[in-house]
N, C-alpha and C. Protein backbone atom coordinates (compact mmCIF):
# COMPACT_ATOMS: atom_id res chain seq x y z
N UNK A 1 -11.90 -13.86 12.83
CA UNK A 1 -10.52 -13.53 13.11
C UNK A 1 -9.59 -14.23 12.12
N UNK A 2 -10.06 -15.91 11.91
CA UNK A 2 -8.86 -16.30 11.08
C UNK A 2 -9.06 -16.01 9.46
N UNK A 3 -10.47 -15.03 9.20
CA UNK A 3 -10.28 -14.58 7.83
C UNK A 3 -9.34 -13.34 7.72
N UNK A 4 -9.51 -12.57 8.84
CA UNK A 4 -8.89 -11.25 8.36
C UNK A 4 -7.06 -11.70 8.95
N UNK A 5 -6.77 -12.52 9.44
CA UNK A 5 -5.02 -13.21 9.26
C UNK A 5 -5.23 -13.43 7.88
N UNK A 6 -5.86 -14.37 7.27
CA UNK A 6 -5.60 -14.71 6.07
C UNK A 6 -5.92 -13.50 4.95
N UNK A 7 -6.63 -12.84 5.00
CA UNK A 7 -6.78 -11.41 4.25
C UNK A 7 -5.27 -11.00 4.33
N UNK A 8 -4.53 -10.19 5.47
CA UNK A 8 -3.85 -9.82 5.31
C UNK A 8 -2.16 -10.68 5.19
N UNK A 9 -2.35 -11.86 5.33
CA UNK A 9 -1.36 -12.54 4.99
C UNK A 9 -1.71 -12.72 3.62
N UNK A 10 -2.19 -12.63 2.40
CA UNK A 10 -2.35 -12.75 1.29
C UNK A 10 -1.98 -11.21 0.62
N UNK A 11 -2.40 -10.29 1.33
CA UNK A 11 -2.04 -8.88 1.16
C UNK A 11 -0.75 -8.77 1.10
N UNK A 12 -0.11 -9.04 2.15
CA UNK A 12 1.04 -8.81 2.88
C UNK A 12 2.28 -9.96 1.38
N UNK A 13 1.72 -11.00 1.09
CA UNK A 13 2.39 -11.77 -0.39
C UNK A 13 2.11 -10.84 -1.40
N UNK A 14 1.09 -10.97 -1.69
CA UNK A 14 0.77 -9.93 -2.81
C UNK A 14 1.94 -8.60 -2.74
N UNK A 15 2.09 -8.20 -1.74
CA UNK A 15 2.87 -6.78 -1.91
C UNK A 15 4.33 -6.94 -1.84
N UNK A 16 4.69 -8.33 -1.02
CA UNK A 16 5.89 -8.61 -0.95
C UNK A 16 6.16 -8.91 -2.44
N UNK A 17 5.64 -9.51 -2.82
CA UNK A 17 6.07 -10.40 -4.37
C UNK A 17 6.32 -8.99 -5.69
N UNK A 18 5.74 -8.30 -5.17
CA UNK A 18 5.80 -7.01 -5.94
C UNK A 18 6.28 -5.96 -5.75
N UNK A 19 7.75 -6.13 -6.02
CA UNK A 19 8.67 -5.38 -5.70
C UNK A 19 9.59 -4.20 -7.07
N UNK A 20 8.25 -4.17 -8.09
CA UNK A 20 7.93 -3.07 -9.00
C UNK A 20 7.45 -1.73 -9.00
N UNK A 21 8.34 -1.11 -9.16
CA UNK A 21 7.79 0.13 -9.11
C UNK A 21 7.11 1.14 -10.41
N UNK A 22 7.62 0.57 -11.44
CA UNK A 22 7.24 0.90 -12.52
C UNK A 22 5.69 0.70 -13.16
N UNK A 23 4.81 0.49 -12.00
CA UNK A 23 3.40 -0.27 -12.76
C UNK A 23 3.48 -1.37 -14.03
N UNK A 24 4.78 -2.49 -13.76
CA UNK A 24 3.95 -4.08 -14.16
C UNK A 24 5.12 -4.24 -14.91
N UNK A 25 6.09 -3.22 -14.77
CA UNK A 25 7.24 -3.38 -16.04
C UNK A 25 9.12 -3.39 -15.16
N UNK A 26 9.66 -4.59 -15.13
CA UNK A 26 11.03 -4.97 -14.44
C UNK A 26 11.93 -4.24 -15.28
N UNK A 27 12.46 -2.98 -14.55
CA UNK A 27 13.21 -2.09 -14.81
C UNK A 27 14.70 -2.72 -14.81
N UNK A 28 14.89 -3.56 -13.99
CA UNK A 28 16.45 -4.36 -13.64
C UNK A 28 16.08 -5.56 -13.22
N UNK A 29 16.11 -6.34 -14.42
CA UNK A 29 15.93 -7.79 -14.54
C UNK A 29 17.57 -8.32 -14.10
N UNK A 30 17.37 -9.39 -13.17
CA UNK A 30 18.55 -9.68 -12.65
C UNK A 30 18.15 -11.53 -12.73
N UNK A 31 19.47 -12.17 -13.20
CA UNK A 31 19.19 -13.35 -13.50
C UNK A 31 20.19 -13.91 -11.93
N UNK A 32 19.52 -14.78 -11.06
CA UNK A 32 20.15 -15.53 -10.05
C UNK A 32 21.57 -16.37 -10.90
N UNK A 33 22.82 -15.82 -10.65
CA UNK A 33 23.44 -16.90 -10.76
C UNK A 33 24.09 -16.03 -12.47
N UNK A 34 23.89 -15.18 -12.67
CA UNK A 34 23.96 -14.88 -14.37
C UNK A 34 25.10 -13.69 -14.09
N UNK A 35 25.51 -13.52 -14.96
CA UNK A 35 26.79 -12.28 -15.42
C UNK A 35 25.91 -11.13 -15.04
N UNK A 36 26.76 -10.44 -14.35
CA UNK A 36 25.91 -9.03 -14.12
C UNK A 36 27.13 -7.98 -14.40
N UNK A 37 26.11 -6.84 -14.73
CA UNK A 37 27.24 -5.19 -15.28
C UNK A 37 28.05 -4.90 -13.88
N UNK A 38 29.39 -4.38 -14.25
CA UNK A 38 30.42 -4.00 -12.98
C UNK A 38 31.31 -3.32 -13.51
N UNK A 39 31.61 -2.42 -12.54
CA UNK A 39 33.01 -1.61 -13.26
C UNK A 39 33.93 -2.52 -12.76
N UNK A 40 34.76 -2.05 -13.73
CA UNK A 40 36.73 -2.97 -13.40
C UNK A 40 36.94 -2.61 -12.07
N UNK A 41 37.12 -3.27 -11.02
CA UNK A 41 38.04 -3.30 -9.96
C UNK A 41 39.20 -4.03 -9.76
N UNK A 42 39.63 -3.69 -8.52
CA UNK A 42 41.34 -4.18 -8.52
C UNK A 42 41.00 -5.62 -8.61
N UNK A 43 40.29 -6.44 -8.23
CA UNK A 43 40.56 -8.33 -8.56
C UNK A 43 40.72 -7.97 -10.77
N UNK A 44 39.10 -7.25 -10.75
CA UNK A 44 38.73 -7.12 -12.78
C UNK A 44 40.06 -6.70 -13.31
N UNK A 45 41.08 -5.64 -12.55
CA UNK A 45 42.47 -5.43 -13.10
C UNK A 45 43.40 -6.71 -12.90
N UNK A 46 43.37 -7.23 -12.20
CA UNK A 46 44.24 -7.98 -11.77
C UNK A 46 43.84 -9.23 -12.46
N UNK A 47 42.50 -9.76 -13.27
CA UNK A 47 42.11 -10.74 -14.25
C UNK A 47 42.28 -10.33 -15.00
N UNK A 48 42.25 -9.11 -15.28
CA UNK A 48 42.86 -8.26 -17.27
C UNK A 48 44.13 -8.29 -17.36
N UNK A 49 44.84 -7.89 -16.80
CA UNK A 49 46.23 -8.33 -16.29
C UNK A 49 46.86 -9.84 -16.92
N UNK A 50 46.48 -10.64 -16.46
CA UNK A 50 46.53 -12.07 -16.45
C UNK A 50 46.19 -12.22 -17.75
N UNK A 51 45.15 -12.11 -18.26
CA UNK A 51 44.09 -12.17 -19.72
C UNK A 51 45.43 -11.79 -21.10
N UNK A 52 46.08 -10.18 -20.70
CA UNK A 52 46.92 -9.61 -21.23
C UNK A 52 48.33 -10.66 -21.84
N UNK A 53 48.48 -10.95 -20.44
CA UNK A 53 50.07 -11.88 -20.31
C UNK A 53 50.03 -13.26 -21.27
N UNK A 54 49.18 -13.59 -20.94
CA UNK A 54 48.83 -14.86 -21.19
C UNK A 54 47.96 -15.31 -22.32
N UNK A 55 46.90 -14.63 -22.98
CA UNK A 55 47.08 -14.31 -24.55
C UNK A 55 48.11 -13.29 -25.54
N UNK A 56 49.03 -12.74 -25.32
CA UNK A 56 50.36 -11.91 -25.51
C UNK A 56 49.23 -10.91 -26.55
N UNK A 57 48.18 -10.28 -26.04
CA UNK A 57 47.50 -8.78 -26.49
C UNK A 57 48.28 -7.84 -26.89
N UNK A 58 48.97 -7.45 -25.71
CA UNK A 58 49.58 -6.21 -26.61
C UNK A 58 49.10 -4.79 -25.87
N UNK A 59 49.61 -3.93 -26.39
CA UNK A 59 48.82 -2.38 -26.26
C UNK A 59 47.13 -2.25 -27.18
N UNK A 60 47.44 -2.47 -28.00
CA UNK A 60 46.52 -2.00 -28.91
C UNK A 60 45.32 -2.79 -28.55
N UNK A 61 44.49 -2.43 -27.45
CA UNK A 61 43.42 -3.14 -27.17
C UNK A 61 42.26 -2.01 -26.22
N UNK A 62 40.98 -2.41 -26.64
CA UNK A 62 40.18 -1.44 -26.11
C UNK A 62 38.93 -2.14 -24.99
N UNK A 63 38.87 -1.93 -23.75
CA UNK A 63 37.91 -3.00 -23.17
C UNK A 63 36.47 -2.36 -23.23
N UNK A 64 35.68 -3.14 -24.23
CA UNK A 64 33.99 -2.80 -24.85
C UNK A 64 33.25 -2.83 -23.86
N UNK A 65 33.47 -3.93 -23.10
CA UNK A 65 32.27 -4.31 -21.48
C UNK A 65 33.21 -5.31 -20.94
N UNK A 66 32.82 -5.23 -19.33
CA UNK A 66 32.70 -6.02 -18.50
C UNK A 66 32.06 -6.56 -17.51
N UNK A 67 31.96 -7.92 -17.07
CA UNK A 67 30.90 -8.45 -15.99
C UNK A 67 31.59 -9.57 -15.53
N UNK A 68 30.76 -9.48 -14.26
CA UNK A 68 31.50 -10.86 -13.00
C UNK A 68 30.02 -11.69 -13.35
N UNK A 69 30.54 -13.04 -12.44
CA UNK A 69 29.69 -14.06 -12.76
C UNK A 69 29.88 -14.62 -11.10
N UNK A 70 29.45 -14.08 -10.08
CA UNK A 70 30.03 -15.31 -8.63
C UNK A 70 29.36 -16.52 -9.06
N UNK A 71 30.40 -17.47 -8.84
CA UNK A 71 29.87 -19.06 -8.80
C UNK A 71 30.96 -19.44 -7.90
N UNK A 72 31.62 -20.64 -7.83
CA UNK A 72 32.36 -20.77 -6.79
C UNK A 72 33.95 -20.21 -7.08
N UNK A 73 34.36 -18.71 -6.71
CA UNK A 73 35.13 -17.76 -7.12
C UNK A 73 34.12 -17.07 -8.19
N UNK A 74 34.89 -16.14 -9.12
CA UNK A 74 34.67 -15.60 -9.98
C UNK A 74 34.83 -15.65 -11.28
N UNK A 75 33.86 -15.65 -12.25
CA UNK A 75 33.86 -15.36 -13.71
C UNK A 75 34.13 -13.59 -13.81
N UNK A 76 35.11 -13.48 -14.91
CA UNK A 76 35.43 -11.90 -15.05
C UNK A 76 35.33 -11.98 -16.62
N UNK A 77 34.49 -11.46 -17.27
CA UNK A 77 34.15 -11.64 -18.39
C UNK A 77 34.53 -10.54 -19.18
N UNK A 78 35.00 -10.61 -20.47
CA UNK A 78 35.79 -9.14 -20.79
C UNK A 78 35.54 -9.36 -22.03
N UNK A 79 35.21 -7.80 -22.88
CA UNK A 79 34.73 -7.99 -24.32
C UNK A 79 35.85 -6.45 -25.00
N UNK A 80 36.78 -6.81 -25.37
CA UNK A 80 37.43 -6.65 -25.78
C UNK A 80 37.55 -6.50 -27.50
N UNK A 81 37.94 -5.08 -28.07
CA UNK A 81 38.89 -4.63 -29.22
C UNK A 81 39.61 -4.81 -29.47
N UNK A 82 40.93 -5.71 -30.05
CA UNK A 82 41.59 -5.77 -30.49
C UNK A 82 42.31 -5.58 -31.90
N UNK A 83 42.72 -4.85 -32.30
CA UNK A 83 43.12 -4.52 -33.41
C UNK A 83 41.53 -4.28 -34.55
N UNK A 84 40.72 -3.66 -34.30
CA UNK A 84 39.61 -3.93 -34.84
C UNK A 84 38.57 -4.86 -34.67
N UNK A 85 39.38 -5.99 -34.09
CA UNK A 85 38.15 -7.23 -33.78
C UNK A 85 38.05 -7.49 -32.50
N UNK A 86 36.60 -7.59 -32.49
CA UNK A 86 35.50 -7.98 -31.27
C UNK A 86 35.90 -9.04 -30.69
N UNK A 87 36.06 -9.23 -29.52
CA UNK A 87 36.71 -10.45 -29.03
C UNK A 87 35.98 -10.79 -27.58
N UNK A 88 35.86 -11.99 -26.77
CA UNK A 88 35.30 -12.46 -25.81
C UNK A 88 36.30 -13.31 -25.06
N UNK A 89 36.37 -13.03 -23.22
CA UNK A 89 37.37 -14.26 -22.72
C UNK A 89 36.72 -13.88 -21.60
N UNK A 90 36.96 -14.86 -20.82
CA UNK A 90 36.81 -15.10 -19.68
C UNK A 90 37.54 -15.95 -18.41
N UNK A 91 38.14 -14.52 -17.35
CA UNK A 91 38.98 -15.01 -16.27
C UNK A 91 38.47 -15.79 -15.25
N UNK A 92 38.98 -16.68 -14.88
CA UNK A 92 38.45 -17.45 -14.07
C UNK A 92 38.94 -16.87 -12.84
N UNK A 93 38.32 -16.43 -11.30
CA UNK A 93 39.24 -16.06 -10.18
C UNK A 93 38.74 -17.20 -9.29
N UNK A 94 39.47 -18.38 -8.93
CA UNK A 94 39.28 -19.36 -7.64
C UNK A 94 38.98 -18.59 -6.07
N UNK A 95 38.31 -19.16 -5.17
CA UNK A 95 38.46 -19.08 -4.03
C UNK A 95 39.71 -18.49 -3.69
N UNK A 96 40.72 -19.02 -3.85
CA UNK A 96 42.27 -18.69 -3.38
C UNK A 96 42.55 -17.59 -4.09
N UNK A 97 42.09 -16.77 -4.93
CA UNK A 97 42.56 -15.82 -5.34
C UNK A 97 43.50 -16.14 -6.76
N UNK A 98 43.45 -16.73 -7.69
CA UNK A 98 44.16 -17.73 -8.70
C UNK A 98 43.10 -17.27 -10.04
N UNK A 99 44.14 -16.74 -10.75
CA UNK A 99 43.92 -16.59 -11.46
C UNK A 99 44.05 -17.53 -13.24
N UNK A 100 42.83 -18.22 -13.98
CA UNK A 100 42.88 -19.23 -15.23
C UNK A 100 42.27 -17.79 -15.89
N UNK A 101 42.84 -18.19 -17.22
CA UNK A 101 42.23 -17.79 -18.79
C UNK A 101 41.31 -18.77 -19.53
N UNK A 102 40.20 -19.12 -19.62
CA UNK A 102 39.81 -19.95 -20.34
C UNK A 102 39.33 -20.00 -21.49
């Protein structure tokens, strides 16, 4: 009896741990804790916003990618065109809803 618990509690890991569907290959590698892909939403407008004001951008700007980062609030990470050049910033959103440029 206590081989076939342990049979299938080893089964039962084995299948849990393998949560691939692709036969052996991680289709959406996701890093705990890491920048992940997101469309702009109203906080991502409301940190581009801020980003805008407060480096004095301008119109002439094109947004390349964006990604959040949860840590304690939000990283809003924005890769940005400007006048031809490639550019990188990142909004900070606090708990309270507070918006830094860093």
């Amino acid at each position: 009896m206590k081989k076939i618990i342990l049979i299938i509690g080893v089964l039962g890991l084995v299948v849990g741990c393998s949560n691939n569907k692709e036969g052996g290959q991680n289709t959406s590698p996701r890093i705990v804790g890491g920048y992940q892909n997101s469309n702009i939403d109203t906080r991502g407008n409301m940190a581009l916003s801020k980003l805008i004001q407060e480096k004095h951008i301008g119109k002439n700007f094109k947004v390349m990618d964006y990604k959040k980062q949860i840590v304690a609030g939000i990283n809003h990470k924005f890769i940005l065109e400007i006048n031809g050049e490639v550019q990188e910033f990142v909004v900070f959103e606090s708990l309270k809803g507070e918006f830094t440029v860093q």
